[in-house]
PDB file of N, CA and C in Angstrom:
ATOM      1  N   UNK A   1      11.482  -7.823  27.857  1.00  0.00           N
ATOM      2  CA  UNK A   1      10.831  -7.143  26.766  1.00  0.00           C
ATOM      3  C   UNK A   1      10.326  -8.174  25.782  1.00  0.00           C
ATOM      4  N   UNK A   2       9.345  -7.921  25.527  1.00  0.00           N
ATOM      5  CA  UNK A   2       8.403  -9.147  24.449  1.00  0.00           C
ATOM      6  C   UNK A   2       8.714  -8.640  22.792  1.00  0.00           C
ATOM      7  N   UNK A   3       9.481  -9.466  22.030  1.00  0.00           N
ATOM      8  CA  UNK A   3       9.446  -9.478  20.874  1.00  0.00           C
ATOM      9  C   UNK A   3       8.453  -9.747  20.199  1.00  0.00           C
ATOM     10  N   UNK A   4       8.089  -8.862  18.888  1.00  0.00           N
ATOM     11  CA  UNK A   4       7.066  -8.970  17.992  1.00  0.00           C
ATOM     12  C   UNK A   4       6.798 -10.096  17.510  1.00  0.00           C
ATOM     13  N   UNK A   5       7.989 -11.023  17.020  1.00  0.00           N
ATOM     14  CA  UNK A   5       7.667 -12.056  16.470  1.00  0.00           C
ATOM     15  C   UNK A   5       7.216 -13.171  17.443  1.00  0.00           C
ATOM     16  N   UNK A   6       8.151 -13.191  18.705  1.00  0.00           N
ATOM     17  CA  UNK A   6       7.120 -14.153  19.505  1.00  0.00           C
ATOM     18  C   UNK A   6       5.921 -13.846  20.143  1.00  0.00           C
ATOM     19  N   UNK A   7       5.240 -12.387  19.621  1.00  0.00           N
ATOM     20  CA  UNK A   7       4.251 -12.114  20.163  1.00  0.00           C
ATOM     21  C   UNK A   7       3.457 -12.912  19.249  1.00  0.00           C
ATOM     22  N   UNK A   8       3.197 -12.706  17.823  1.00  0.00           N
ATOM     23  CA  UNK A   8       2.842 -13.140  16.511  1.00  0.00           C
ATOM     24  C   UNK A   8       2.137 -14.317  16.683  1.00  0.00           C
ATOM     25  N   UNK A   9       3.084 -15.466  17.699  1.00  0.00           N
ATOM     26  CA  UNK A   9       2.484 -16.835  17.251  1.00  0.00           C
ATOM     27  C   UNK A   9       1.339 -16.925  18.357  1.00  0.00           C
ATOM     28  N   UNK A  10       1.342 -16.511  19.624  1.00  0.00           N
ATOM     29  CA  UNK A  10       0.610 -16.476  20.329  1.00  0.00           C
ATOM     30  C   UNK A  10      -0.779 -16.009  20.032  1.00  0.00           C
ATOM     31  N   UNK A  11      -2.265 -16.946  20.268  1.00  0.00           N
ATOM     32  CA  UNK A  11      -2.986 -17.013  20.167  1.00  0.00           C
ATOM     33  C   UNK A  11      -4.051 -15.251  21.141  1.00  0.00           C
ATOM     34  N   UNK A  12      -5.159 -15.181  20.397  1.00  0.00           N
ATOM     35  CA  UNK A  12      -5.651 -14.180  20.798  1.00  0.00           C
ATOM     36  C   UNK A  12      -5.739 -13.613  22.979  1.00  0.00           C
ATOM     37  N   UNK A  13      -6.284 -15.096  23.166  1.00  0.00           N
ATOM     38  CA  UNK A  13      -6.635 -15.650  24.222  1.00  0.00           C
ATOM     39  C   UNK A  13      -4.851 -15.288  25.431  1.00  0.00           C
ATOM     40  N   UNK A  14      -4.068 -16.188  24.662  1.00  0.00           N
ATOM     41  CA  UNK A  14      -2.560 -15.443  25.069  1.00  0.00           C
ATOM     42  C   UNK A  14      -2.670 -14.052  25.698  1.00  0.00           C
ATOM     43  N   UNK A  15      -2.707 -13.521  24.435  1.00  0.00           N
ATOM     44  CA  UNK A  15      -2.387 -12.342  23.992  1.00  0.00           C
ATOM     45  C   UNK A  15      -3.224 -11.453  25.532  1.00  0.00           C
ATOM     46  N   UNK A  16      -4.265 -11.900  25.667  1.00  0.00           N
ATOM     47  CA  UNK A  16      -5.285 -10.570  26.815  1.00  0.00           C
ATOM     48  C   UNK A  16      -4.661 -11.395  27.920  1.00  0.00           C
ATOM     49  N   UNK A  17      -4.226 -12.736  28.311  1.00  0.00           N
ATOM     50  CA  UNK A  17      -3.786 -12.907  29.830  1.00  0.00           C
ATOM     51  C   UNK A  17      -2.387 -12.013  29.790  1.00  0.00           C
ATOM     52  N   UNK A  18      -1.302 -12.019  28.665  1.00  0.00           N
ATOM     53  CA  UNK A  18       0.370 -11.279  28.938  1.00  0.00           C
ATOM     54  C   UNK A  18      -0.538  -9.670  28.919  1.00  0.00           C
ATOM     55  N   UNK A  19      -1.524  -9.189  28.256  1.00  0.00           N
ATOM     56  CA  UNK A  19      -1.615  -7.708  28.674  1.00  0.00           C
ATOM     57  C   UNK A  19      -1.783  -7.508  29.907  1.00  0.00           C
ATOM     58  N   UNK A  20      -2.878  -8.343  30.034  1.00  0.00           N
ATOM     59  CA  UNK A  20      -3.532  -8.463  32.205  1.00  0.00           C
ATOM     60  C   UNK A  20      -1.853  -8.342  32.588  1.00  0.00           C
ATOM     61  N   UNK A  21      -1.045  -9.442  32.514  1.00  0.00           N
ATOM     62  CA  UNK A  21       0.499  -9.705  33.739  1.00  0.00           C
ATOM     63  C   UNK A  21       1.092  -8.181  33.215  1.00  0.00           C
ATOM     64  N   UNK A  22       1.294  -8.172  32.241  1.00  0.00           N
ATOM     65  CA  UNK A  22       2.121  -6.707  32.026  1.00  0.00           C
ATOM     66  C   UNK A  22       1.213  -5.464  32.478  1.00  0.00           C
ATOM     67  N   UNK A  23      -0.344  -5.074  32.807  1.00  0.00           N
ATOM     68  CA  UNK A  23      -0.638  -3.843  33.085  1.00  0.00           C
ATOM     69  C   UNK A  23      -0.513  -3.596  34.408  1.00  0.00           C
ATOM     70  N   UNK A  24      -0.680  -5.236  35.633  1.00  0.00           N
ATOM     71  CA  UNK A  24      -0.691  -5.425  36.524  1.00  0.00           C
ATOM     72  C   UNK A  24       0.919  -5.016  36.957  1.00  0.00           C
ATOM     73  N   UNK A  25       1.832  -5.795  36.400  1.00  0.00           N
ATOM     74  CA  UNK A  25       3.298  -5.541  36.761  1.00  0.00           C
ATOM     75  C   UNK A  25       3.431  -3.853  36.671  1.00  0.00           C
ATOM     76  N   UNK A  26       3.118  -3.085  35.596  1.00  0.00           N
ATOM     77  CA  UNK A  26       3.187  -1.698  35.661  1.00  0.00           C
ATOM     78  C   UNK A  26       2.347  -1.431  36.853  1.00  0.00           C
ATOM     79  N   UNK A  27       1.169  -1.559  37.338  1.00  0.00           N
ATOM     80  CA  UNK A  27       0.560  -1.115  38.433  1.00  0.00           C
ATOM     81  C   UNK A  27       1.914  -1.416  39.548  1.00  0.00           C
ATOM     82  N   UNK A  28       1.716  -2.274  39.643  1.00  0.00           N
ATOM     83  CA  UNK A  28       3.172  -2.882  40.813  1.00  0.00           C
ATOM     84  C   UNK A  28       4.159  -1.950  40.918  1.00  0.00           C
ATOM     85  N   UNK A  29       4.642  -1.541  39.831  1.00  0.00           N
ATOM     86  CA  UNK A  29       6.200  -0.482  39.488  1.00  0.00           C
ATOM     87  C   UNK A  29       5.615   0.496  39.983  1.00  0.00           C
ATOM     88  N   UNK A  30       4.472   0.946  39.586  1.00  0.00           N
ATOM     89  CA  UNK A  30       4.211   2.521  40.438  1.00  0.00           C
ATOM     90  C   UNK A  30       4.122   2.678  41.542  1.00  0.00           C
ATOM     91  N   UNK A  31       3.376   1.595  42.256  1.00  0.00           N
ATOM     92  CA  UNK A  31       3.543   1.501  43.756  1.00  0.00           C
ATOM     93  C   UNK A  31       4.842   1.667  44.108  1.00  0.00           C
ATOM     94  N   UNK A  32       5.574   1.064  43.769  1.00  0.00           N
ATOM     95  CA  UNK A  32       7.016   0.608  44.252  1.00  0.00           C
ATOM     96  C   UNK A  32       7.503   1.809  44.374  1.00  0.00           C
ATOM     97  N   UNK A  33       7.631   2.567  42.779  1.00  0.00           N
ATOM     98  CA  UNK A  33       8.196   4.064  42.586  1.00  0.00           C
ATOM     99  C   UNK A  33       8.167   5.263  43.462  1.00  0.00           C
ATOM    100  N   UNK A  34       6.345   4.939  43.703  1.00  0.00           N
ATOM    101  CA  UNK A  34       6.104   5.459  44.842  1.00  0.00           C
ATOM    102  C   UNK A  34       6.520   5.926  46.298  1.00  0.00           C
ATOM    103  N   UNK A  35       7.350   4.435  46.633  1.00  0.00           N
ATOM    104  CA  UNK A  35       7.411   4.530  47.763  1.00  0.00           C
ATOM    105  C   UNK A  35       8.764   4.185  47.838  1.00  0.00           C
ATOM    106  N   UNK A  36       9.385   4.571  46.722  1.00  0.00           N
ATOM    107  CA  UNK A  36      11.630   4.334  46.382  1.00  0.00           C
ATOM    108  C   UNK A  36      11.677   3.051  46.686  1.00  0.00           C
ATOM    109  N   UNK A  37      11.164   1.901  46.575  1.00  0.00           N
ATOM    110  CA  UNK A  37      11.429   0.873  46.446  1.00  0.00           C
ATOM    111  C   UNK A  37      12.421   0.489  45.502  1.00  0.00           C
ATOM    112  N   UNK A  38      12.343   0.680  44.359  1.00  0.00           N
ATOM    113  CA  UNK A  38      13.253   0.225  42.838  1.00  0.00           C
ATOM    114  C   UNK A  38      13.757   1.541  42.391  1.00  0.00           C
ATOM    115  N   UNK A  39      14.778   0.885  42.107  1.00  0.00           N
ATOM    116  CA  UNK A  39      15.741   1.962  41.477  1.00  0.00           C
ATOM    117  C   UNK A  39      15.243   1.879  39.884  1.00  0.00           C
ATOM    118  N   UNK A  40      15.492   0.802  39.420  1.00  0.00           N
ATOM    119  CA  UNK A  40      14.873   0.608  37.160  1.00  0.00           C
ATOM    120  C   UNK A  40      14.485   1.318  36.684  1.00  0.00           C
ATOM    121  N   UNK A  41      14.063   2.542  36.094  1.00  0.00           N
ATOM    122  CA  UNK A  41      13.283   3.530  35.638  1.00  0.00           C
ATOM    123  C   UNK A  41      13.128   3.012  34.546  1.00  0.00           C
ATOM    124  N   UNK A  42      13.983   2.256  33.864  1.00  0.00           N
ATOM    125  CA  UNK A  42      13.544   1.817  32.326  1.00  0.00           C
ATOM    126  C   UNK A  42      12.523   0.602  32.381  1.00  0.00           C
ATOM    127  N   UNK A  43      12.183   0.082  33.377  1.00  0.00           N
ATOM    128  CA  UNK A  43      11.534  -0.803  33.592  1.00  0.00           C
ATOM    129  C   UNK A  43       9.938  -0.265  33.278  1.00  0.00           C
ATOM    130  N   UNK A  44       9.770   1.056  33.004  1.00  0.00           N
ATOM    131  CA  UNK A  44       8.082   0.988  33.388  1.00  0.00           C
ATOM    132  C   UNK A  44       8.264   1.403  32.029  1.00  0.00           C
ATOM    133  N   UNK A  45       8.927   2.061  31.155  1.00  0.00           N
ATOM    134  CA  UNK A  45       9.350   2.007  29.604  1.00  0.00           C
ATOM    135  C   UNK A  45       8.853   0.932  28.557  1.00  0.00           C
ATOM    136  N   UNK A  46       9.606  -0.169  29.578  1.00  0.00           N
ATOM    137  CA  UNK A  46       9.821  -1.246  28.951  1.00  0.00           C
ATOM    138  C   UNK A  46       8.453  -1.796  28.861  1.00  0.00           C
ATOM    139  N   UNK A  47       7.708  -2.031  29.820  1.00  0.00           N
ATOM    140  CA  UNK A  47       6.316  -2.250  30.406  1.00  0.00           C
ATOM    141  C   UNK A  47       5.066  -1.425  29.476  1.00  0.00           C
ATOM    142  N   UNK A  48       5.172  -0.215  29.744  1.00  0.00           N
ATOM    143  CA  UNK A  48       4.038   0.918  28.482  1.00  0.00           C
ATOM    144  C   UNK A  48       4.445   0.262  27.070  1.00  0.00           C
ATOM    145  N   UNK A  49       5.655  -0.188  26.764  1.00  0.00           N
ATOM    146  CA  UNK A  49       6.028  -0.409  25.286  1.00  0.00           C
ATOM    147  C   UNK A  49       5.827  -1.998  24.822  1.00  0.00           C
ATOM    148  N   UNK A  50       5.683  -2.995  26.035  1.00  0.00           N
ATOM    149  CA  UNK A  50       4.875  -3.954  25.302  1.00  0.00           C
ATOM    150  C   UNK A  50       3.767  -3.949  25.792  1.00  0.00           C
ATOM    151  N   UNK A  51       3.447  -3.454  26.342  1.00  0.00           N
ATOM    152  CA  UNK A  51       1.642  -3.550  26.359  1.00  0.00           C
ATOM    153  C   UNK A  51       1.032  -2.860  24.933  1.00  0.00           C
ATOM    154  N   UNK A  52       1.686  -1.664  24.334  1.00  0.00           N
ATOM    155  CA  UNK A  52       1.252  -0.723  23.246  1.00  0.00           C
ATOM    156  C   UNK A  52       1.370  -2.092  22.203  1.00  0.00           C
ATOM    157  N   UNK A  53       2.458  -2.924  22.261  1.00  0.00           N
ATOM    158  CA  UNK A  53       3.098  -3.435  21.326  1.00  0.00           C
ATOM    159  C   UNK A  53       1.599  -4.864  21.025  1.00  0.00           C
ATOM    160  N   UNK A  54       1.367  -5.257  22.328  1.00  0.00           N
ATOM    161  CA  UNK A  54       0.015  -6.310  22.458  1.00  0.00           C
ATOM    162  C   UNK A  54      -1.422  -5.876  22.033  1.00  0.00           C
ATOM    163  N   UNK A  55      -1.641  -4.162  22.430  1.00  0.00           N
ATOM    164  CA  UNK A  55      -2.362  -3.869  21.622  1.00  0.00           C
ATOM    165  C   UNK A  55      -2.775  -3.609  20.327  1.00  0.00           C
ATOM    166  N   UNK A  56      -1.333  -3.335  19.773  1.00  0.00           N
ATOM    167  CA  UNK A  56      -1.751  -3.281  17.984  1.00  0.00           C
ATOM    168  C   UNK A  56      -1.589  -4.545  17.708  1.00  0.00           C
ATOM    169  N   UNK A  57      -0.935  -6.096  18.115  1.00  0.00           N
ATOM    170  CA  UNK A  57      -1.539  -7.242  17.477  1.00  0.00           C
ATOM    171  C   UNK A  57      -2.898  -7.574  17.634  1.00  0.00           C
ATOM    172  N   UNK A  58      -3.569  -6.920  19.042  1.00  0.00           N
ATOM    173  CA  UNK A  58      -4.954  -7.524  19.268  1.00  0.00           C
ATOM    174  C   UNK A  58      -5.647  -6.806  18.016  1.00  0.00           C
ATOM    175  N   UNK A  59      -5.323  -5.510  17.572  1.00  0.00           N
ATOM    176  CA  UNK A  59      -6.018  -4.927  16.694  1.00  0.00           C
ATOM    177  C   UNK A  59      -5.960  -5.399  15.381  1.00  0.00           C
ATOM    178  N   UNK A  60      -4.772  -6.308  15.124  1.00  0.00           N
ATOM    179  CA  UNK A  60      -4.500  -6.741  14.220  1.00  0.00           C
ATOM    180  C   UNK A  60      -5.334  -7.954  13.788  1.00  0.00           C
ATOM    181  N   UNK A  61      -5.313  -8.673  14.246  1.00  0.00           N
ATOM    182  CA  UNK A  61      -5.890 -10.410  14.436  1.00  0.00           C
ATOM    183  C   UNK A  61      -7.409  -9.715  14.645  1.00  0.00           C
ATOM    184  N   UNK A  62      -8.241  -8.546  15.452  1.00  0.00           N
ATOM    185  CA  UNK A  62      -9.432  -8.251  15.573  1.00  0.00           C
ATOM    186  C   UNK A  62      -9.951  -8.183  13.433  1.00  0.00           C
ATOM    187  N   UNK A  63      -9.143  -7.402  12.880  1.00  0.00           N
ATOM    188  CA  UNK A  63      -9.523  -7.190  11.580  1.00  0.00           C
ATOM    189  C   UNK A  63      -9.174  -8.190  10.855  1.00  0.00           C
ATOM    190  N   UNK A  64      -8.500  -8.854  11.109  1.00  0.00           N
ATOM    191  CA  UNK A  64      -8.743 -10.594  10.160  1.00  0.00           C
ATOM    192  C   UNK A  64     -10.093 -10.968  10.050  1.00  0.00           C
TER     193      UNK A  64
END
């Protein structure tokens, strides 16, 4: 799970490659889910909640 504050220091540029790995990793979990691969259910939680979390800094740093 990605903390706010070490999201913070990370540069804009950062910021859109960890959304790409985290929307991709959620794509991944659904497949998986799909097909009872993984047991984690909190895992795709965890996944929707820092991606939400990357989007309001991008929105943030956009209005600077």
């Amino acid at each position: 799970m990605a903390k706010i504050k070490g999201l913070r220091e990370k540069t804009e540029i950062e910021l859109n490659l960890l959304l790409a790995d985290k929307r991709e990793a959620l794509r991944k979990y659904r497949f998986e889910m799909m097909h009872g691969k993984t047991k984690n259910t909190k895992e795709a939680r965890e996944l929707r909640k820092d991606i939400a979390r990357i989007h309001t800094l991008l929105k943030e740093k956009n209005k600077q």
